[in-house]
Protein backbone atom coordinates (compact mmCIF):
# COMPACT_ATOMS: atom_id res chain seq x y z
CA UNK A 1 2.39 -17.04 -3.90
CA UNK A 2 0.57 -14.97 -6.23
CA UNK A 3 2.13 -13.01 -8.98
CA UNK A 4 0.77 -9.31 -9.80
CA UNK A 5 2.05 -7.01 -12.48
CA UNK A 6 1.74 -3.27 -12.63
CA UNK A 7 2.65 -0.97 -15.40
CA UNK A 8 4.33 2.36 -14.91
CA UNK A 9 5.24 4.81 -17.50
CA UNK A 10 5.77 2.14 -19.98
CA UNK A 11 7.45 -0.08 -17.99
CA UNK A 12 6.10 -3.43 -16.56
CA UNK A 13 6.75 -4.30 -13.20
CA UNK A 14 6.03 -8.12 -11.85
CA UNK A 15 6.15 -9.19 -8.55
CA UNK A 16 5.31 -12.59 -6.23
CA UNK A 17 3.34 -12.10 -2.96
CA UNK A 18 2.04 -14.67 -0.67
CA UNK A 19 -1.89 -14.93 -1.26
CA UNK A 20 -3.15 -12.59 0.95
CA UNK A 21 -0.68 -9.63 1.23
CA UNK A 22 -0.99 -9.12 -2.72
CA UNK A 23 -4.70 -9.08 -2.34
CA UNK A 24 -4.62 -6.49 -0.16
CA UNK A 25 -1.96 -4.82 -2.41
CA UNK A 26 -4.31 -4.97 -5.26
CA UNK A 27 -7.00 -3.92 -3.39
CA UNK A 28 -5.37 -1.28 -1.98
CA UNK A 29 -3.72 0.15 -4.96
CA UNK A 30 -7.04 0.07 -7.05
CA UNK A 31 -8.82 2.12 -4.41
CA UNK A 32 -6.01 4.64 -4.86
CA UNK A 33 -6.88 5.08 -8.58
CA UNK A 34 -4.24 2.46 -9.90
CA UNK A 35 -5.00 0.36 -12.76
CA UNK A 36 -3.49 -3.62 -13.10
CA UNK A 37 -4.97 -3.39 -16.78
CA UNK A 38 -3.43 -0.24 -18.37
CA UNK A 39 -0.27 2.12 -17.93
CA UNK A 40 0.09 4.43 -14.96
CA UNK A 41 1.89 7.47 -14.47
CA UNK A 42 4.54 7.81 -11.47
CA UNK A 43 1.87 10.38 -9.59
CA UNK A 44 -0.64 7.83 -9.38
CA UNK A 45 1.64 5.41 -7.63
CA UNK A 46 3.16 8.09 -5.70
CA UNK A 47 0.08 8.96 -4.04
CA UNK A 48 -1.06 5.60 -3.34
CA UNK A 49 2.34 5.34 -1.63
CA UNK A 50 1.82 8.32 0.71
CA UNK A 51 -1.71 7.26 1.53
CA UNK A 52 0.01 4.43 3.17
CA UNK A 53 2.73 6.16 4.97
CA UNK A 54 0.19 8.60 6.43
CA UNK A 55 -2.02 5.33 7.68
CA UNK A 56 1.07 3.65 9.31
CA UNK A 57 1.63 6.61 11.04
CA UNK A 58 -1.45 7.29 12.03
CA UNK A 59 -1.21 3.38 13.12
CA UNK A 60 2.18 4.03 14.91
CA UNK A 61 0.91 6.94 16.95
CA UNK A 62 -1.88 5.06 17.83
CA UNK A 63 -0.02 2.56 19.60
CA UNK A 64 2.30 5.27 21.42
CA UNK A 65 -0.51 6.35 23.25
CA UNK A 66 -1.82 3.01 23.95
CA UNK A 67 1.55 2.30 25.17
CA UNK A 68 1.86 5.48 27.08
CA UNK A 69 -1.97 4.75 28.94
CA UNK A 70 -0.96 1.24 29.88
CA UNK A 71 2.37 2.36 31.34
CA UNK A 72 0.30 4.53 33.35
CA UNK A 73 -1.53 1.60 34.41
């Protein structure tokens, strides 16, 4: 496990994730503009959050049609 904390508008948010999902997480969230090292606003997080939903749906209608062109198989 592998703890990471995140501010947000003054408040100080810690959290334990096995190894390599939090490296992704802080990976991800850095790329996005968020910062482990001072305070964020709620926007910041916000948009990293909607990044990800519009991957995973991207992701999930991905594997519709792959579904949908095996079926057809």
């Amino acid at each position: 496990m592998k703890k990471i904390g995140l501010t947000i508008s003054g408040n100080r948010y810690e959290v334990n994730l096995e190894e390599n999902f939090a490296d992704f997480v802080i990976k991800d969230l850095q790329s996005a503009g968020v910062a482990f090292d001072r305070d964020n606003n709620a926007s910041g997080l916000l948009k990293a959050y909607l990044r990800l939903a519009k991957l995973n749906t991207s992701y999930e209608d991905e594997i519709e049609l792959l579904i949908e062109t095996l079926d057809g198989i």
